[in-house]
N, C-alpha and C. Protein backbone atom coordinates (compact mmCIF):
# COMPACT_ATOMS: atom_id res chain seq x y z
N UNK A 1 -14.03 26.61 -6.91
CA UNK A 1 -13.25 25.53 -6.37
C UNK A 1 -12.59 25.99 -5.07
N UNK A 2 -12.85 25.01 -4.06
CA UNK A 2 -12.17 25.44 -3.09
C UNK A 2 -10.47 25.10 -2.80
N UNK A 3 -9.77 26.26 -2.49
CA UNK A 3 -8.01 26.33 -2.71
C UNK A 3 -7.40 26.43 -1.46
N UNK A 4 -6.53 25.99 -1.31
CA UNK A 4 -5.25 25.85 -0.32
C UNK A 4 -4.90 27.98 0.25
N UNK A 5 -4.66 27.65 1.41
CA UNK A 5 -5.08 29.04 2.24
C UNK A 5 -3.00 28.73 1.92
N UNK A 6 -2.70 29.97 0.80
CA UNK A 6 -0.98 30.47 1.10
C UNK A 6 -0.39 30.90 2.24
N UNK A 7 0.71 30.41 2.85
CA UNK A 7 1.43 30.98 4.33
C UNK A 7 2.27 31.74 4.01
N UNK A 8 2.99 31.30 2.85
CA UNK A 8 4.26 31.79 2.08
C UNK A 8 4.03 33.42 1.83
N UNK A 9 5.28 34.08 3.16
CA UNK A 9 5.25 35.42 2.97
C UNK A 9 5.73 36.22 1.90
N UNK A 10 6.32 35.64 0.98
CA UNK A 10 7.38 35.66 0.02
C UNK A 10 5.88 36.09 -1.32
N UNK A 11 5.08 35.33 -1.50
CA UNK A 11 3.92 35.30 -2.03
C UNK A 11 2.95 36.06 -2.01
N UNK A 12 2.61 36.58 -0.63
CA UNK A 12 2.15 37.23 0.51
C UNK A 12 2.56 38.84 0.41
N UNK A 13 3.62 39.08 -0.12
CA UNK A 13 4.17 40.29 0.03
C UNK A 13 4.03 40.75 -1.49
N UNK A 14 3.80 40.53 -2.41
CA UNK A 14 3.91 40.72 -3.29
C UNK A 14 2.70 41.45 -3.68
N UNK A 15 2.85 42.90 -4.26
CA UNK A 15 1.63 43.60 -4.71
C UNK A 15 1.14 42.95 -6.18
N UNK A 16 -0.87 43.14 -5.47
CA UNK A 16 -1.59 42.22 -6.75
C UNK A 16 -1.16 43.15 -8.17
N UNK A 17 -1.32 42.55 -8.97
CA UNK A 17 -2.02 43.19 -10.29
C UNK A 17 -3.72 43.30 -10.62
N UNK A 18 -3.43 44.58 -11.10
CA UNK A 18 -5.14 45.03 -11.40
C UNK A 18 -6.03 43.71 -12.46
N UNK A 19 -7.11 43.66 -11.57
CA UNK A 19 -8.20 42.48 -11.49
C UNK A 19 -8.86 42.69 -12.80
N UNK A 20 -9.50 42.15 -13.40
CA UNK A 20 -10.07 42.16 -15.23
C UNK A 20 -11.27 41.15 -14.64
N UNK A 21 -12.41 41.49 -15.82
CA UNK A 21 -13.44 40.50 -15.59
C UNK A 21 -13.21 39.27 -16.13
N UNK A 22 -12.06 39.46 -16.77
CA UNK A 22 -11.81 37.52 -17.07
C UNK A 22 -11.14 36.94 -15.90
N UNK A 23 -11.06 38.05 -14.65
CA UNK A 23 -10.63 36.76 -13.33
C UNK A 23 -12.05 36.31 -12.39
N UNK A 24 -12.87 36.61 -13.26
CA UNK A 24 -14.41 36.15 -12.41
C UNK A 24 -13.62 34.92 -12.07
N UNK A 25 -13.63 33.74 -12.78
CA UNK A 25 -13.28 32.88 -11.77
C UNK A 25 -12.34 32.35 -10.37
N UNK A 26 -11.31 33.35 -10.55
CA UNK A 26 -10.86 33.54 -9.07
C UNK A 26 -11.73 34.15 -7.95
N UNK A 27 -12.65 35.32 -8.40
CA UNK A 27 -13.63 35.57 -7.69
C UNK A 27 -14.55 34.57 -6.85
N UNK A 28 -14.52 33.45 -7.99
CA UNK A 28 -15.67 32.26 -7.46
C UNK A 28 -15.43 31.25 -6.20
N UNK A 29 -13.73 31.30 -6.82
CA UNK A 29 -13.13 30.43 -6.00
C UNK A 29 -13.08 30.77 -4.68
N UNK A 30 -12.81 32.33 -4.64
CA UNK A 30 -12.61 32.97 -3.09
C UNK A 30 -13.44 32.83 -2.65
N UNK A 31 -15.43 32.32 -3.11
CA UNK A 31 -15.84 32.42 -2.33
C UNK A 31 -16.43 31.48 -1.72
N UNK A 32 -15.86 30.26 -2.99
CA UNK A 32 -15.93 28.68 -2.38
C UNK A 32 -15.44 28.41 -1.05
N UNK A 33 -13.95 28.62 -1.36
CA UNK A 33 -12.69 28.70 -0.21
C UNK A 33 -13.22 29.69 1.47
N UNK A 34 -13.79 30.63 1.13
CA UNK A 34 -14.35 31.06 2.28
C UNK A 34 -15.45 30.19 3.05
N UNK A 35 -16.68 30.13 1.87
CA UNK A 35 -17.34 29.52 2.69
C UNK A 35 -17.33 27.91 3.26
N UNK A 36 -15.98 27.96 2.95
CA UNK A 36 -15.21 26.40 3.28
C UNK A 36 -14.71 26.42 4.43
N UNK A 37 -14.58 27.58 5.07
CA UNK A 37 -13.79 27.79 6.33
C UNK A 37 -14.57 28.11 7.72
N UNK A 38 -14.68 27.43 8.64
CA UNK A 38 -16.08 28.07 9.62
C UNK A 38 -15.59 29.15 10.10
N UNK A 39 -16.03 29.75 10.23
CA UNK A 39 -16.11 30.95 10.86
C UNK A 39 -15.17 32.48 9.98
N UNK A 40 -15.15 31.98 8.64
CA UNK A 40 -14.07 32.86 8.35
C UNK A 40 -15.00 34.34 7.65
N UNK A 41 -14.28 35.53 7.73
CA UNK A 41 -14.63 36.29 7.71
C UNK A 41 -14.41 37.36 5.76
N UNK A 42 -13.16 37.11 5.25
CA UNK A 42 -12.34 37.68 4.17
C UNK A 42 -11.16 36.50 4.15
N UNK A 43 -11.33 36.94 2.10
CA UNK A 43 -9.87 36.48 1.73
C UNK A 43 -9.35 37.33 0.46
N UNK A 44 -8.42 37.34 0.84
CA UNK A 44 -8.06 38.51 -0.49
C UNK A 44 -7.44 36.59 -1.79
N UNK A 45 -7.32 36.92 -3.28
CA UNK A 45 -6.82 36.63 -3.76
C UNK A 45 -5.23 35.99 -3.45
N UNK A 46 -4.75 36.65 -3.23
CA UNK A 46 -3.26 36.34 -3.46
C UNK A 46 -3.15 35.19 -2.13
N UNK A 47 -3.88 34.95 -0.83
CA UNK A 47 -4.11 34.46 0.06
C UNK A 47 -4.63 32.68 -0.40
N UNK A 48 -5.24 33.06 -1.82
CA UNK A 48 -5.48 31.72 -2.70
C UNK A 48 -4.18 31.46 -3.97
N UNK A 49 -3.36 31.65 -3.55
CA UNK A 49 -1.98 31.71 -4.79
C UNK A 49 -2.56 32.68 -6.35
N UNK A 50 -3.59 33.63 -6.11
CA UNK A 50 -3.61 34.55 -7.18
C UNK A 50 -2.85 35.66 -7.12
N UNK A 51 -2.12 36.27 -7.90
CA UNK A 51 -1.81 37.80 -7.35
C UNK A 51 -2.50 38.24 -8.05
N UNK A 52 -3.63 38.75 -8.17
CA UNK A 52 -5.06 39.53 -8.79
C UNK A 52 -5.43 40.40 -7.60
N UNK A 53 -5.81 41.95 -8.11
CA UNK A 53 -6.61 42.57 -6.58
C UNK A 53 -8.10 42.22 -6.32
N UNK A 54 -8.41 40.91 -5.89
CA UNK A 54 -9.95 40.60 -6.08
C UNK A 54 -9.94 40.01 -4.54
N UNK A 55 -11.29 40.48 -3.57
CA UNK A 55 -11.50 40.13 -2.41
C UNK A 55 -12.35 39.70 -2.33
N UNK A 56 -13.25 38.99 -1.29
CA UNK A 56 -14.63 38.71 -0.64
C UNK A 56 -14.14 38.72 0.72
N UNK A 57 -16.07 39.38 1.41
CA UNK A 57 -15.80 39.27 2.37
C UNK A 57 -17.14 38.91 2.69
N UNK A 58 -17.64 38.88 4.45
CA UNK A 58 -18.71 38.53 4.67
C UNK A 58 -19.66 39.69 5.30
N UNK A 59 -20.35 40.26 4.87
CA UNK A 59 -21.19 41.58 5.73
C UNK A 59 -22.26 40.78 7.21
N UNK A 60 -22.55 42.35 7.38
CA UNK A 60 -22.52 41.49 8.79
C UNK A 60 -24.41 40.87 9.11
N UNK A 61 -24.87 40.37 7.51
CA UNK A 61 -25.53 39.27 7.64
C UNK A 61 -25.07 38.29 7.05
N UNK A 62 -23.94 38.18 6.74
CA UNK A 62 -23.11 36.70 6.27
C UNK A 62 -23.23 36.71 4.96
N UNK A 63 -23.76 37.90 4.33
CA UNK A 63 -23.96 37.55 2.53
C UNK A 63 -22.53 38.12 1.79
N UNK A 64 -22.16 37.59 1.18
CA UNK A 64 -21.04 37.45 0.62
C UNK A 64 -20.89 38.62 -0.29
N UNK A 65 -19.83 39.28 -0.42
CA UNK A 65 -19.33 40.51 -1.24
C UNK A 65 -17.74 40.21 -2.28
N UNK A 66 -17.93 40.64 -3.08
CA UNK A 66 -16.63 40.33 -4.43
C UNK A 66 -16.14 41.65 -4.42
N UNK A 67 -14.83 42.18 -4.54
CA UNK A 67 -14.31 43.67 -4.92
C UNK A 67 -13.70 43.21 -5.67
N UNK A 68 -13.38 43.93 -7.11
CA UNK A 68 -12.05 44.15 -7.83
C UNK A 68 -11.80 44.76 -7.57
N UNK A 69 -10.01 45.68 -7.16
CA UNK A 69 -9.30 46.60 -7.42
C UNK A 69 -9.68 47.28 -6.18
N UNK A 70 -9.67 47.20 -5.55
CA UNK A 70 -10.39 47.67 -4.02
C UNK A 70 -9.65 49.15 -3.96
N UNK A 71 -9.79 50.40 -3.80
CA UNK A 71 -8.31 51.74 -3.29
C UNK A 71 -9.54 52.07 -2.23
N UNK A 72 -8.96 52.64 -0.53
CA UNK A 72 -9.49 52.74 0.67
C UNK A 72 -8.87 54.44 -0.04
N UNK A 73 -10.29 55.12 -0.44
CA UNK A 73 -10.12 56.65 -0.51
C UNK A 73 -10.34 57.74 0.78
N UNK A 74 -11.07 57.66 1.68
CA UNK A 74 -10.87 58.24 2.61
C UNK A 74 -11.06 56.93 4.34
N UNK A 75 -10.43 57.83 4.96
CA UNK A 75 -10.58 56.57 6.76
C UNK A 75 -10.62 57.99 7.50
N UNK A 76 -11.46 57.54 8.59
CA UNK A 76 -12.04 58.33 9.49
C UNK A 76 -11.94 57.40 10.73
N UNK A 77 -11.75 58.02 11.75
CA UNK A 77 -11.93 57.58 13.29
C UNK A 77 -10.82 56.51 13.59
N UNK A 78 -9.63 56.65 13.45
CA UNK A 78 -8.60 55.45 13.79
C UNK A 78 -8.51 54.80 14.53
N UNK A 79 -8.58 53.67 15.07
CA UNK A 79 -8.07 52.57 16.01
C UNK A 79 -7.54 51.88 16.03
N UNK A 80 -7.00 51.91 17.34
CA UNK A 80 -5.78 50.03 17.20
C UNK A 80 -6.86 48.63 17.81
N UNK A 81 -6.86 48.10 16.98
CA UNK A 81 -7.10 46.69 16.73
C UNK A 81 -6.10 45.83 16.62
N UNK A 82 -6.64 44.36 17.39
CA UNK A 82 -5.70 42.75 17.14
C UNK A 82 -6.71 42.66 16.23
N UNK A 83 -5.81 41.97 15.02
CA UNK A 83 -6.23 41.09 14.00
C UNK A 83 -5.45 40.03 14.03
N UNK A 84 -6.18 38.96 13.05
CA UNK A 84 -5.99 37.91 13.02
C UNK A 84 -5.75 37.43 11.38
N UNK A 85 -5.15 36.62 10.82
CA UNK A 85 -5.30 36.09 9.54
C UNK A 85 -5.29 34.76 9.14
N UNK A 86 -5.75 34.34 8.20
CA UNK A 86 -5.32 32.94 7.57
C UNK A 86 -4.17 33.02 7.24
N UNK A 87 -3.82 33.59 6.98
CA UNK A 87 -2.00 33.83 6.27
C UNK A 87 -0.79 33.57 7.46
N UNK A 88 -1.45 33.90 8.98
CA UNK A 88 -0.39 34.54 9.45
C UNK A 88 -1.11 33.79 10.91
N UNK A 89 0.18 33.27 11.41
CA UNK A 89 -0.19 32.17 12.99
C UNK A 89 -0.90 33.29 14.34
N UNK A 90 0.50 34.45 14.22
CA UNK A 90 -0.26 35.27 15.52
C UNK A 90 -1.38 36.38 15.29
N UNK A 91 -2.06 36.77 16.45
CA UNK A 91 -2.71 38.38 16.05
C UNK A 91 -1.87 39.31 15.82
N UNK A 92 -2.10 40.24 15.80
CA UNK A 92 -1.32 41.59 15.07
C UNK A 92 -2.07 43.08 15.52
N UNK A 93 -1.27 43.67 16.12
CA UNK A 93 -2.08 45.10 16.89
C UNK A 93 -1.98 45.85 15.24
N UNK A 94 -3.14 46.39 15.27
CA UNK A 94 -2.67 47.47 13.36
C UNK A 94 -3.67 48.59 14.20
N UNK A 95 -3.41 49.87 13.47
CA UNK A 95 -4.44 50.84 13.28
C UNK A 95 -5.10 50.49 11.86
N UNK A 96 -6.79 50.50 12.44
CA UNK A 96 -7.51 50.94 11.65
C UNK A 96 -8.44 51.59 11.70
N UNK A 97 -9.19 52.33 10.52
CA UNK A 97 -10.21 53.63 10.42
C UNK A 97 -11.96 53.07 10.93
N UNK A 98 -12.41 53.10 11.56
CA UNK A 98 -13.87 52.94 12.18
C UNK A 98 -14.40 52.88 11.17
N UNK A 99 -14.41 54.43 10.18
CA UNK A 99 -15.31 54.77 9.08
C UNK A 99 -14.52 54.65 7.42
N UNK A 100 -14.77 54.06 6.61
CA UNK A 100 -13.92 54.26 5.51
C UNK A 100 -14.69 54.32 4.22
N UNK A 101 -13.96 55.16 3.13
CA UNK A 101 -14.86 55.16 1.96
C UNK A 101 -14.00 54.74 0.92
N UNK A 102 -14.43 53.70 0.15
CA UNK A 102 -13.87 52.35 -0.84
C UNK A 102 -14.15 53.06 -2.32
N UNK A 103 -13.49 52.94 -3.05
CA UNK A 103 -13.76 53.29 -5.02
C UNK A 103 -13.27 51.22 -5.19
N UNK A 104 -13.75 50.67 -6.01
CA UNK A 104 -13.46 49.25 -6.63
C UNK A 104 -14.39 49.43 -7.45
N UNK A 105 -14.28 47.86 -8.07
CA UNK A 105 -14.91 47.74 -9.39
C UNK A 105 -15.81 46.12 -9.12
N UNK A 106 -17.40 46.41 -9.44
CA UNK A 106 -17.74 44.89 -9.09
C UNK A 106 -18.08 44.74 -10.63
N UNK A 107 -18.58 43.22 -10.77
CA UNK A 107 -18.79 42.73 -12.21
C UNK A 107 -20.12 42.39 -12.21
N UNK A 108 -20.27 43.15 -13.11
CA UNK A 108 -22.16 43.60 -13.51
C UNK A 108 -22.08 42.85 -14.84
N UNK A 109 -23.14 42.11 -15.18
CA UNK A 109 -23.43 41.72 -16.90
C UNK A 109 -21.64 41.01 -17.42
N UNK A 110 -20.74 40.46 -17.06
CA UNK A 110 -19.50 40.59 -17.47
C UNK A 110 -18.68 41.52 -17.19
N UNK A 111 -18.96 42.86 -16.98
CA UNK A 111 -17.88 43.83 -17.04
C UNK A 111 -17.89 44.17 -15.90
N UNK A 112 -17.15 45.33 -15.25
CA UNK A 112 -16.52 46.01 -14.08
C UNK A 112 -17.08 46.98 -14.57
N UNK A 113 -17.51 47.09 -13.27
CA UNK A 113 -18.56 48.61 -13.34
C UNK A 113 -18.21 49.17 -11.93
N UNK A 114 -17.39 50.72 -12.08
CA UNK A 114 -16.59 51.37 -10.82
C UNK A 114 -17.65 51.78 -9.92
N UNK A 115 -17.70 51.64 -8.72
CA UNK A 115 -18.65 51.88 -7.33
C UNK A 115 -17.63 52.57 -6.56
N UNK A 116 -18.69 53.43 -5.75
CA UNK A 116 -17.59 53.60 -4.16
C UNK A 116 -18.70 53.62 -3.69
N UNK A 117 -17.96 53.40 -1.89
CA UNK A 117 -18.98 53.20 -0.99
C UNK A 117 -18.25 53.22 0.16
N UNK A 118 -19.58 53.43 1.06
CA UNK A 118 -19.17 53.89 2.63
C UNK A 118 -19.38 53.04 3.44
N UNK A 119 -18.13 52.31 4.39
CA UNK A 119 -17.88 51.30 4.99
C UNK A 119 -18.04 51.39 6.80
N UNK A 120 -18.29 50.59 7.80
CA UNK A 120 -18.30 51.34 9.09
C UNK A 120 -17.78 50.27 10.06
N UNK A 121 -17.20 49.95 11.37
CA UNK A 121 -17.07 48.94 11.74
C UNK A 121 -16.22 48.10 11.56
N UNK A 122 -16.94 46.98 11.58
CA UNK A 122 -16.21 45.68 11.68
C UNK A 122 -16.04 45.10 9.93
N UNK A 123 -16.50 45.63 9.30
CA UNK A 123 -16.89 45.30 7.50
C UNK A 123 -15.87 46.96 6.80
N UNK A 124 -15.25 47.61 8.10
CA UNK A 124 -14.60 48.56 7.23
C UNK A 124 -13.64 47.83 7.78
N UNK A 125 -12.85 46.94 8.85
CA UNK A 125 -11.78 46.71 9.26
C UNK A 125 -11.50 45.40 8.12
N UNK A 126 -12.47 44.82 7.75
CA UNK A 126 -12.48 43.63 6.79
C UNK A 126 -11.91 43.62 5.67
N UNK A 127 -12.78 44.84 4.89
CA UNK A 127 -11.91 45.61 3.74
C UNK A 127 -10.61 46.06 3.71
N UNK A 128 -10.25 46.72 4.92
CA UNK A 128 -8.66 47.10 5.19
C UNK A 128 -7.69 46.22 4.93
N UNK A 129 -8.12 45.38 5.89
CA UNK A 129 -7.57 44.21 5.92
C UNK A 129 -7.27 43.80 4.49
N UNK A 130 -8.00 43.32 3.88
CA UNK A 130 -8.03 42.85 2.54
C UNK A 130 -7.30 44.14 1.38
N UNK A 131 -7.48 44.88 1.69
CA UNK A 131 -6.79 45.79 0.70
C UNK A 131 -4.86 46.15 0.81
N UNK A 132 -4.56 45.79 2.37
CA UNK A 132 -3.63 45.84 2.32
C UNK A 132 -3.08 44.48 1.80
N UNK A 133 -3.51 43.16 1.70
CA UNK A 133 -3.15 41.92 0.92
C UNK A 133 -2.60 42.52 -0.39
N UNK A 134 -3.55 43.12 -0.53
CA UNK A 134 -3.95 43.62 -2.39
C UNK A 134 -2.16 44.42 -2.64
N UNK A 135 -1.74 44.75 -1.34
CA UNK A 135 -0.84 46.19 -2.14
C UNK A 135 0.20 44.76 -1.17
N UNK A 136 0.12 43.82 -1.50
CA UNK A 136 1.53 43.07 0.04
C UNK A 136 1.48 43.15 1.13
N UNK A 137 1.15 43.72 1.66
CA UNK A 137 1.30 44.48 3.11
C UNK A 137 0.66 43.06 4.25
N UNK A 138 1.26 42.95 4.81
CA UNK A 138 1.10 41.72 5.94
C UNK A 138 0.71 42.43 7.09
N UNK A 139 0.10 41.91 7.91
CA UNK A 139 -0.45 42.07 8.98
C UNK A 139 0.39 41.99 10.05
């Protein structure tokens, strides 16, 4: 189902709680709600009034990705970047890591099954992005 994009920093700031495979359906929704938006790139949960740590984003052939529980275990190569958000009216100068390596949990057969993986670019700044939602952290 596609959901109302939260502004409310109050909401916004608030660290998720750890994601369970009975929130597949918030998963679904995030990715209704995305692909509801032209041009949009990530949405973390809580950005849809969930506080769950569950993201999607878009890789960079547009196919859609789900994280539970996202933790950014190592960042390599730092930069300052403007970002932008649904949450939030202006850009925002942040440092972020070029190279990054992700531990989360995707949902295989029903369950969460733990992955890590190595991120690069514009799809590691995506994840960042989205992981700091996960812990509050505003842009």
């Amino acid at each position: 189902m596609i959901k109302e994009i939260v502004k409310d920093e109050a909401i916004l700031s608030q660290v998720c709680e750890k994601a369970t495979a009975e929130d597949a359906p918030i998963a679904q929704d995030l990715l209704d709600t995305l692909a509801s938006i032209e041009d949009a790139a990530c949405l973390a949960a809580n950005q849809i009034g969930e506080a769950k740590a569950v993201v999607a984003y878009l890789d960079d052939d547009n196919n859609p990705h789900v994280m539970y529980n996202p933790v950014l275990r190592q960042g390599l190569q730092p930069v300052k970047v403007y970002e932008s958000c649904y949450s939030h009216e202006e850009d925002v100068k942040v440092t972020r890591f070029g190279r990054i390596q992700v531990v989360y949990d995707e949902l295989v057969d029903g369950k969460l099954v733990q992955r890590k993986r190595k991120f690069e670019g514009w799809t590691a700044q995506l994840i960042q992005h989205m992981i700091d939602h996960c812990k509050g952290k505003l842009v």
